[in-house]
PDB file of N, CA and C in Angstrom:
ATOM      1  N   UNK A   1     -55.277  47.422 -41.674  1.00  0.00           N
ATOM      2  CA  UNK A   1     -55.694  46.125 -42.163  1.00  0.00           C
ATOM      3  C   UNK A   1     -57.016  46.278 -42.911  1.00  0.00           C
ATOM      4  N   UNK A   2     -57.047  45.531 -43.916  1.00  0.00           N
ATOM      5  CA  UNK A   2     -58.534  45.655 -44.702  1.00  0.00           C
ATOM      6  C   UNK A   2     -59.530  44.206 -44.154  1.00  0.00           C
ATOM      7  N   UNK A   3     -60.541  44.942 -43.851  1.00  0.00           N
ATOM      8  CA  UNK A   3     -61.562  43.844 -43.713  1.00  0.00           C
ATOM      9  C   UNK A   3     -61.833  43.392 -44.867  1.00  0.00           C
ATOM     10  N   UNK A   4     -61.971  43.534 -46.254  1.00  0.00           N
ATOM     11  CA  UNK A   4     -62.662  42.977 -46.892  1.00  0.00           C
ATOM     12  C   UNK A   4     -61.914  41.233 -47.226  1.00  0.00           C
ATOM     13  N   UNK A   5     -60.636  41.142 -46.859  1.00  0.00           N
ATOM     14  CA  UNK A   5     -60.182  40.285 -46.729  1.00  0.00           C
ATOM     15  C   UNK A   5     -60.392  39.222 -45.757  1.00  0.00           C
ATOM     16  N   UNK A   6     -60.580  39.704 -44.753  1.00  0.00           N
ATOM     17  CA  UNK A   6     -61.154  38.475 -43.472  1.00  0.00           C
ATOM     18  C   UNK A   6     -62.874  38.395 -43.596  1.00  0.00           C
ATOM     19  N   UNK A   7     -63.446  39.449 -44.277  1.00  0.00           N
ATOM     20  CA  UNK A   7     -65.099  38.394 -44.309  1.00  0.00           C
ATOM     21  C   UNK A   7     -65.265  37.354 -45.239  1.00  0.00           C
ATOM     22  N   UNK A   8     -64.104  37.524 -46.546  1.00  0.00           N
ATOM     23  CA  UNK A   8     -64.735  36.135 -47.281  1.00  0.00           C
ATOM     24  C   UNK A   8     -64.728  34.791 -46.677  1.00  0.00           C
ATOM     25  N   UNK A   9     -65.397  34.137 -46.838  1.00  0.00           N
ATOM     26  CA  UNK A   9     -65.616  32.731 -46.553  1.00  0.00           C
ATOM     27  C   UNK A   9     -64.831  31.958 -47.101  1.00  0.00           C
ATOM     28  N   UNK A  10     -64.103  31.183 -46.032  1.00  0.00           N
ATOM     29  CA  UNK A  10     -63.005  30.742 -46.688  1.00  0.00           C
ATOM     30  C   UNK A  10     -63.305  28.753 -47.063  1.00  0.00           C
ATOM     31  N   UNK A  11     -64.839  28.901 -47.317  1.00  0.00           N
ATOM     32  CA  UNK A  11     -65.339  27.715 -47.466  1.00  0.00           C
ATOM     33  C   UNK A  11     -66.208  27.496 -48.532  1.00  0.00           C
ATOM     34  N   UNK A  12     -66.275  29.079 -49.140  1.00  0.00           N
ATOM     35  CA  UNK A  12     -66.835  28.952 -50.804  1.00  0.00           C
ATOM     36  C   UNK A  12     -66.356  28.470 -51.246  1.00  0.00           C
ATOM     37  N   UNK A  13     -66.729  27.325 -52.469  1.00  0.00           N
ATOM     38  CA  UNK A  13     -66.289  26.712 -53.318  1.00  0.00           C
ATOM     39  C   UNK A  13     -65.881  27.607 -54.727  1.00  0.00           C
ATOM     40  N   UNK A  14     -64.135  26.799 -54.621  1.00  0.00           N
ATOM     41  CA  UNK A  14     -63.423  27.579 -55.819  1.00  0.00           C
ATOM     42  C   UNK A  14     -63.170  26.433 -57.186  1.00  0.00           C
ATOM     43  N   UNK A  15     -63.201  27.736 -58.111  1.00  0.00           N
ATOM     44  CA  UNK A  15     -63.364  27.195 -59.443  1.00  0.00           C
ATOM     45  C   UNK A  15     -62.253  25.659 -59.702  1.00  0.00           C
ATOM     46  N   UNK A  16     -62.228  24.694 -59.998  1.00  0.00           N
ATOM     47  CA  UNK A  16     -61.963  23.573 -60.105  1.00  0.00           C
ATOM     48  C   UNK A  16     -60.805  23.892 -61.666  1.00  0.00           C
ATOM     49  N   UNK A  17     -60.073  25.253 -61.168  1.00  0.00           N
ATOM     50  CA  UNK A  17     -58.918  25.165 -62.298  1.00  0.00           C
ATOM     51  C   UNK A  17     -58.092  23.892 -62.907  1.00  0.00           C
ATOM     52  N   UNK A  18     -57.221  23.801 -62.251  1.00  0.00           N
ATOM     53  CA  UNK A  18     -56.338  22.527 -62.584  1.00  0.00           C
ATOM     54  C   UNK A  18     -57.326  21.369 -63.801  1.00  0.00           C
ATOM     55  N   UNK A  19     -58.336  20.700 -62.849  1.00  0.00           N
ATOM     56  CA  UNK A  19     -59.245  19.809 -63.633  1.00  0.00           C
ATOM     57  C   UNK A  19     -60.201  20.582 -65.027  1.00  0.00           C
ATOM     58  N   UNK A  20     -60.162  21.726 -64.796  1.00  0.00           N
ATOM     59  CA  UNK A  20     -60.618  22.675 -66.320  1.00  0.00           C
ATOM     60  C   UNK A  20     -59.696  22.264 -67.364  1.00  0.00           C
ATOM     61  N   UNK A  21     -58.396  22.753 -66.241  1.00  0.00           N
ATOM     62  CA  UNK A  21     -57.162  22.634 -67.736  1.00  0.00           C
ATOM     63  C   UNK A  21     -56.786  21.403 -68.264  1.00  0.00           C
ATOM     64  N   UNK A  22     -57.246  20.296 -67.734  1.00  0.00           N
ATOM     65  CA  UNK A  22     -56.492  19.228 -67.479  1.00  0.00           C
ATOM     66  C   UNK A  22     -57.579  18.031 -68.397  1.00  0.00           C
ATOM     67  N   UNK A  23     -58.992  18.821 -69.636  1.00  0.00           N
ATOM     68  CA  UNK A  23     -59.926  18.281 -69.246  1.00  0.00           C
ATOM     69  C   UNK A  23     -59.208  17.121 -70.841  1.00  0.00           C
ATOM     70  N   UNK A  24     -59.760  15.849 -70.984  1.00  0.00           N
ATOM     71  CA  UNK A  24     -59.532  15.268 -72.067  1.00  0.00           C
ATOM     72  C   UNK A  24     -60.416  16.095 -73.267  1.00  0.00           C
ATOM     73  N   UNK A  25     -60.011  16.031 -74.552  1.00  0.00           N
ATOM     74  CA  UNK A  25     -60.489  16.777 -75.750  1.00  0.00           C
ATOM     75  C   UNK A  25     -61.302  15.713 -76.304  1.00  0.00           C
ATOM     76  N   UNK A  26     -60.903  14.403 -76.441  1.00  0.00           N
ATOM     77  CA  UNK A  26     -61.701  13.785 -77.472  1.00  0.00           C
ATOM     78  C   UNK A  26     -61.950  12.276 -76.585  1.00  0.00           C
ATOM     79  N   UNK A  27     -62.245  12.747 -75.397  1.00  0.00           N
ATOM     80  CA  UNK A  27     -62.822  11.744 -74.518  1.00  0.00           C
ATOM     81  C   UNK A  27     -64.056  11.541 -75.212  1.00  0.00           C
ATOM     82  N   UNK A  28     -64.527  10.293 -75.145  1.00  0.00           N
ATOM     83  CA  UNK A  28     -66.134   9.820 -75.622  1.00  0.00           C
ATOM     84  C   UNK A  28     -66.812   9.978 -74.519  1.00  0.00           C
ATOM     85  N   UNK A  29     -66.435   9.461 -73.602  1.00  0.00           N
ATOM     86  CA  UNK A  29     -67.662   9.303 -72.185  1.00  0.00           C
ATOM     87  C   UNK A  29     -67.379  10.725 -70.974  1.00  0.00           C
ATOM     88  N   UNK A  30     -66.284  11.817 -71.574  1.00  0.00           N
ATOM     89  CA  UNK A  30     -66.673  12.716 -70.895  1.00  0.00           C
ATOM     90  C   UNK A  30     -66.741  14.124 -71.800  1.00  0.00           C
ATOM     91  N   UNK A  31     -67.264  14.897 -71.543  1.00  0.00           N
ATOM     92  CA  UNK A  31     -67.692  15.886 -72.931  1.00  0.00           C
ATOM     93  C   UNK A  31     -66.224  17.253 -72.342  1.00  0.00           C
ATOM     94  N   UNK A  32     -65.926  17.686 -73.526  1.00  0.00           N
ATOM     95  CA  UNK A  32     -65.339  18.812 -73.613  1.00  0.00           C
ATOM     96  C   UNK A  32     -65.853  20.148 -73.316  1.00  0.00           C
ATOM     97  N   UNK A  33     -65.560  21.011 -72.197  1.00  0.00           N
ATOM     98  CA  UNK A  33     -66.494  22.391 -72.008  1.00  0.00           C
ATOM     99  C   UNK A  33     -65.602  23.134 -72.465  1.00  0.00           C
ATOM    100  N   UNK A  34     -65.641  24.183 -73.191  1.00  0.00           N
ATOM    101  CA  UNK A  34     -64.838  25.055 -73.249  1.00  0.00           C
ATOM    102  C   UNK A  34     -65.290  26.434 -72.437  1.00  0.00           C
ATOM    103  N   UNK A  35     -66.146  26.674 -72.292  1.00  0.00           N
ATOM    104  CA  UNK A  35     -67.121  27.568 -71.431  1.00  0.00           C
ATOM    105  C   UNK A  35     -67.187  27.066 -69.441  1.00  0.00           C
ATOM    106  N   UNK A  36     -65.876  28.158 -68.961  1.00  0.00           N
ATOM    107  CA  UNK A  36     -66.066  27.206 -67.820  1.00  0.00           C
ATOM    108  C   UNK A  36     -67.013  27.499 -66.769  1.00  0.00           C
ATOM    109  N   UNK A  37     -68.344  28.526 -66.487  1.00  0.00           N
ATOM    110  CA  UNK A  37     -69.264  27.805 -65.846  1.00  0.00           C
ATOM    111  C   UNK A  37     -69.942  26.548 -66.368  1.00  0.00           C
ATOM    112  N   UNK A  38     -70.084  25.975 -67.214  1.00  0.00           N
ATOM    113  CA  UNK A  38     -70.892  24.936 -67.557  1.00  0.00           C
ATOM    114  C   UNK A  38     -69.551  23.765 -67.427  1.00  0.00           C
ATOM    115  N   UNK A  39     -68.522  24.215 -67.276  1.00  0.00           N
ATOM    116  CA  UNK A  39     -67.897  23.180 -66.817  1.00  0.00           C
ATOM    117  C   UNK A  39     -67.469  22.864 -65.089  1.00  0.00           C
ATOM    118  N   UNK A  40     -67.934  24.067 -64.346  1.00  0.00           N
ATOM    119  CA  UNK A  40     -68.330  24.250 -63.487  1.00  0.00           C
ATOM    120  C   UNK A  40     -69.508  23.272 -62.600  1.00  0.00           C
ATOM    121  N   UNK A  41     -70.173  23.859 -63.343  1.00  0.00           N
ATOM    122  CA  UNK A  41     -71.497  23.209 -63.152  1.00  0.00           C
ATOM    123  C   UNK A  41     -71.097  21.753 -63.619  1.00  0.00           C
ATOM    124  N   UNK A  42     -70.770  21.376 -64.694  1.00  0.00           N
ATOM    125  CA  UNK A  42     -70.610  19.925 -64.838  1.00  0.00           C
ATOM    126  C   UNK A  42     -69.826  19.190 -63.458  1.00  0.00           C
ATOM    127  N   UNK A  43     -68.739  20.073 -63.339  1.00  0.00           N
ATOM    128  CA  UNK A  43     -68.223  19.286 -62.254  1.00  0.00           C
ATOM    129  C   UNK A  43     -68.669  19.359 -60.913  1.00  0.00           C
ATOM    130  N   UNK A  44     -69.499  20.247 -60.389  1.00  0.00           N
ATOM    131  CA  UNK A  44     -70.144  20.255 -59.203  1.00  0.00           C
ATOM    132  C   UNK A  44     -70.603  18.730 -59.374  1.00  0.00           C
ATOM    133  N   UNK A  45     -71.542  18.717 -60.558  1.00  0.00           N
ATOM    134  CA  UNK A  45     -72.992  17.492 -60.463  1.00  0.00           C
ATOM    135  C   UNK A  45     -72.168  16.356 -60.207  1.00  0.00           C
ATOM    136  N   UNK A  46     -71.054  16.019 -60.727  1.00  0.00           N
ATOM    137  CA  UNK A  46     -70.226  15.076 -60.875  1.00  0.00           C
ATOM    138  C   UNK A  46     -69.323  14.877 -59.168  1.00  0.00           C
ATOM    139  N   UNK A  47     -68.757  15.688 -58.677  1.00  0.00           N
ATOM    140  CA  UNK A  47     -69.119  15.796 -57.433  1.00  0.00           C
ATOM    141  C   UNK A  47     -70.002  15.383 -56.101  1.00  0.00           C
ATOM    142  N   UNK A  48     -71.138  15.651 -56.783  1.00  0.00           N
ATOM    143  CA  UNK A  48     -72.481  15.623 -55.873  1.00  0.00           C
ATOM    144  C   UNK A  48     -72.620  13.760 -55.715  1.00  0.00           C
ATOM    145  N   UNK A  49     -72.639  13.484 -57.792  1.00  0.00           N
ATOM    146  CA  UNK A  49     -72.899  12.326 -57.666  1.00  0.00           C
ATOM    147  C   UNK A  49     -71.757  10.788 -56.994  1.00  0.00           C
ATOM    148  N   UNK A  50     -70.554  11.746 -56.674  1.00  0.00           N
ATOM    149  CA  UNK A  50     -69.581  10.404 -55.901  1.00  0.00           C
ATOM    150  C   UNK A  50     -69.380  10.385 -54.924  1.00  0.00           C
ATOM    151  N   UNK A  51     -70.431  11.544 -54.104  1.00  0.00           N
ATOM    152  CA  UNK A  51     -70.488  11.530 -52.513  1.00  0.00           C
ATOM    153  C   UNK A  51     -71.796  11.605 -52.271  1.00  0.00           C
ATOM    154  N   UNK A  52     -73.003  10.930 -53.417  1.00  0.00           N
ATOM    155  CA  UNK A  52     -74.094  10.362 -53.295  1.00  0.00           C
ATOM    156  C   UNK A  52     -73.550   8.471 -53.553  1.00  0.00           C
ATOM    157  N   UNK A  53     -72.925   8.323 -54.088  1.00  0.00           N
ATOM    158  CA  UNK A  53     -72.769   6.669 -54.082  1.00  0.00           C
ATOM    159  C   UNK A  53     -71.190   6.539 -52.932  1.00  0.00           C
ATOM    160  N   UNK A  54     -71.025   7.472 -52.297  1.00  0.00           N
ATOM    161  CA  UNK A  54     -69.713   6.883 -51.606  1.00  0.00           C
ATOM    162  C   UNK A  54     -70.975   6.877 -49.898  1.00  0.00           C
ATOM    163  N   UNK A  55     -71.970   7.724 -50.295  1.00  0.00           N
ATOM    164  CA  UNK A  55     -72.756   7.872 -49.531  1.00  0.00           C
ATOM    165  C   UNK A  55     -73.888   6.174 -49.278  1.00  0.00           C
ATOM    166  N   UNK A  56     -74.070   6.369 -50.149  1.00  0.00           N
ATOM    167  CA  UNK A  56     -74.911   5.014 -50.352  1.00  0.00           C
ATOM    168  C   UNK A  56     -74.038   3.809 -49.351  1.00  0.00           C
ATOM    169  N   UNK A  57     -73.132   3.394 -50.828  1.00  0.00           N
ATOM    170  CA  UNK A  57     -71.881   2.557 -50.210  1.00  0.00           C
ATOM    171  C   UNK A  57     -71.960   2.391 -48.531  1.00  0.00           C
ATOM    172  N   UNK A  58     -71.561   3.974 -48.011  1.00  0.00           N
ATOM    173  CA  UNK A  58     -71.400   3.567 -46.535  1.00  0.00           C
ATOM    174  C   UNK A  58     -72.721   2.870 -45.922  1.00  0.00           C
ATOM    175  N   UNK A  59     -73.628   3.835 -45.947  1.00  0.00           N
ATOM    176  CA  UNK A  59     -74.995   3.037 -45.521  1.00  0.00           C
ATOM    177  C   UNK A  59     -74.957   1.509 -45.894  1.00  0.00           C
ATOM    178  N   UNK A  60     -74.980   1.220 -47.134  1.00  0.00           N
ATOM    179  CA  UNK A  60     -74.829  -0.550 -47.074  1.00  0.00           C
ATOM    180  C   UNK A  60     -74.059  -1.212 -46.684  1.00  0.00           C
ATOM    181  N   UNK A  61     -72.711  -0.335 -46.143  1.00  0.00           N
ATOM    182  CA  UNK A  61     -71.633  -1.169 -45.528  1.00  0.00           C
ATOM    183  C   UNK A  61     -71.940  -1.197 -44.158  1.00  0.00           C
ATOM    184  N   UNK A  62     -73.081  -0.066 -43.420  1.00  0.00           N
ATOM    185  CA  UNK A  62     -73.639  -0.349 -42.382  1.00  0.00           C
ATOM    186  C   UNK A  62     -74.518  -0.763 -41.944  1.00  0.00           C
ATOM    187  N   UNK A  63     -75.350  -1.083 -42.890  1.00  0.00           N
ATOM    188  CA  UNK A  63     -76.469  -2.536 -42.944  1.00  0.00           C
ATOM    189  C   UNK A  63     -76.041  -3.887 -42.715  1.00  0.00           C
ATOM    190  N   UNK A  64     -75.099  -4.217 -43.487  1.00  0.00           N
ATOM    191  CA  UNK A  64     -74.222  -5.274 -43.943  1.00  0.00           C
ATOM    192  C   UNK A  64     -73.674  -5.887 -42.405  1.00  0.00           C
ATOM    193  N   UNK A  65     -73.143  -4.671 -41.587  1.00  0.00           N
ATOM    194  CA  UNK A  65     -72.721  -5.021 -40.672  1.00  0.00           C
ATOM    195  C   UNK A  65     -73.549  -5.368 -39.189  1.00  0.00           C
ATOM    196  N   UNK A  66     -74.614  -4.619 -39.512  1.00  0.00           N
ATOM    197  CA  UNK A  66     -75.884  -4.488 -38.052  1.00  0.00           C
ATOM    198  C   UNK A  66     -76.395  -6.061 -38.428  1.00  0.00           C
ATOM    199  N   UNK A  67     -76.940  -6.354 -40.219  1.00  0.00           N
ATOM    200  CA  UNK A  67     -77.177  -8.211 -40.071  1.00  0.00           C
ATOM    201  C   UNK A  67     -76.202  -8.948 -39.758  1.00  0.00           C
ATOM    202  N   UNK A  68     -75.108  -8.371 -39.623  1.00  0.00           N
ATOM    203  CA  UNK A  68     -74.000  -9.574 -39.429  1.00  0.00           C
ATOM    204  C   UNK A  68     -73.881  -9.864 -37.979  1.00  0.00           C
ATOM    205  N   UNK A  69     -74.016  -8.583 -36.661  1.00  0.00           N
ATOM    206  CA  UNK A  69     -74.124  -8.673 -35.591  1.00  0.00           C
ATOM    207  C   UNK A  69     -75.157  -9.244 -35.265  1.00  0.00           C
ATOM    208  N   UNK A  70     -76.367  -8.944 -35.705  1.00  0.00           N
ATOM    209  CA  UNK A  70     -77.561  -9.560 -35.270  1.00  0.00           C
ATOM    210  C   UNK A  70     -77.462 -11.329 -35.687  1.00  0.00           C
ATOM    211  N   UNK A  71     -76.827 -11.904 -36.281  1.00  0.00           N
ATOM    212  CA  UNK A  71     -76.594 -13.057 -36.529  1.00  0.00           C
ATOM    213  C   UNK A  71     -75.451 -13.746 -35.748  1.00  0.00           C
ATOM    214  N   UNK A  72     -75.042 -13.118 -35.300  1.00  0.00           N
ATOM    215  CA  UNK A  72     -74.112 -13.712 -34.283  1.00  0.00           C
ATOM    216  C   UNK A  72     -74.345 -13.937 -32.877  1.00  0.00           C
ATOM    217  N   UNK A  73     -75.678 -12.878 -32.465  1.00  0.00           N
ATOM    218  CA  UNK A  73     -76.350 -12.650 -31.576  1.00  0.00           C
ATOM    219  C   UNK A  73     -77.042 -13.359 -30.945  1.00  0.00           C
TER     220      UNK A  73
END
């Protein structure tokens, strides 16, 4: 059996093929990479940023709910 197969991490993040190939060409509001670390990188940030507002979201949906208890209280 080869080890080099069981140390990789099977929780590195892999290249976002499918959505590379899949990207629109003459989208206005999203840009064309043809170079795919920088489309890489684009899509990490893009990433980051919808589990920074899905993030948010929850927090205000758990604000929302602690004034609502405290008003019933």
């Amino acid at each position: 059996m080869n080890d080099r197969f069981h140390t990789e991490d099977s929780r590195a993040p892999r290249f976002p093929l499918w959505a590379y190939l899949n990207q629109p060409l003459f989208h206005p509001a999203q840009p064309f990479f043809a170079r795919p670390r920088r489309f890489w990188r684009y899509h990490n940030i893009q990433q980051l940023e919808h589990c920074w507002l899905r993030s948010e979201l929850h927090l205000l949906e758990h604000c929302w709910r602690q004034d609502l208890n405290a008003e019933e209280q």
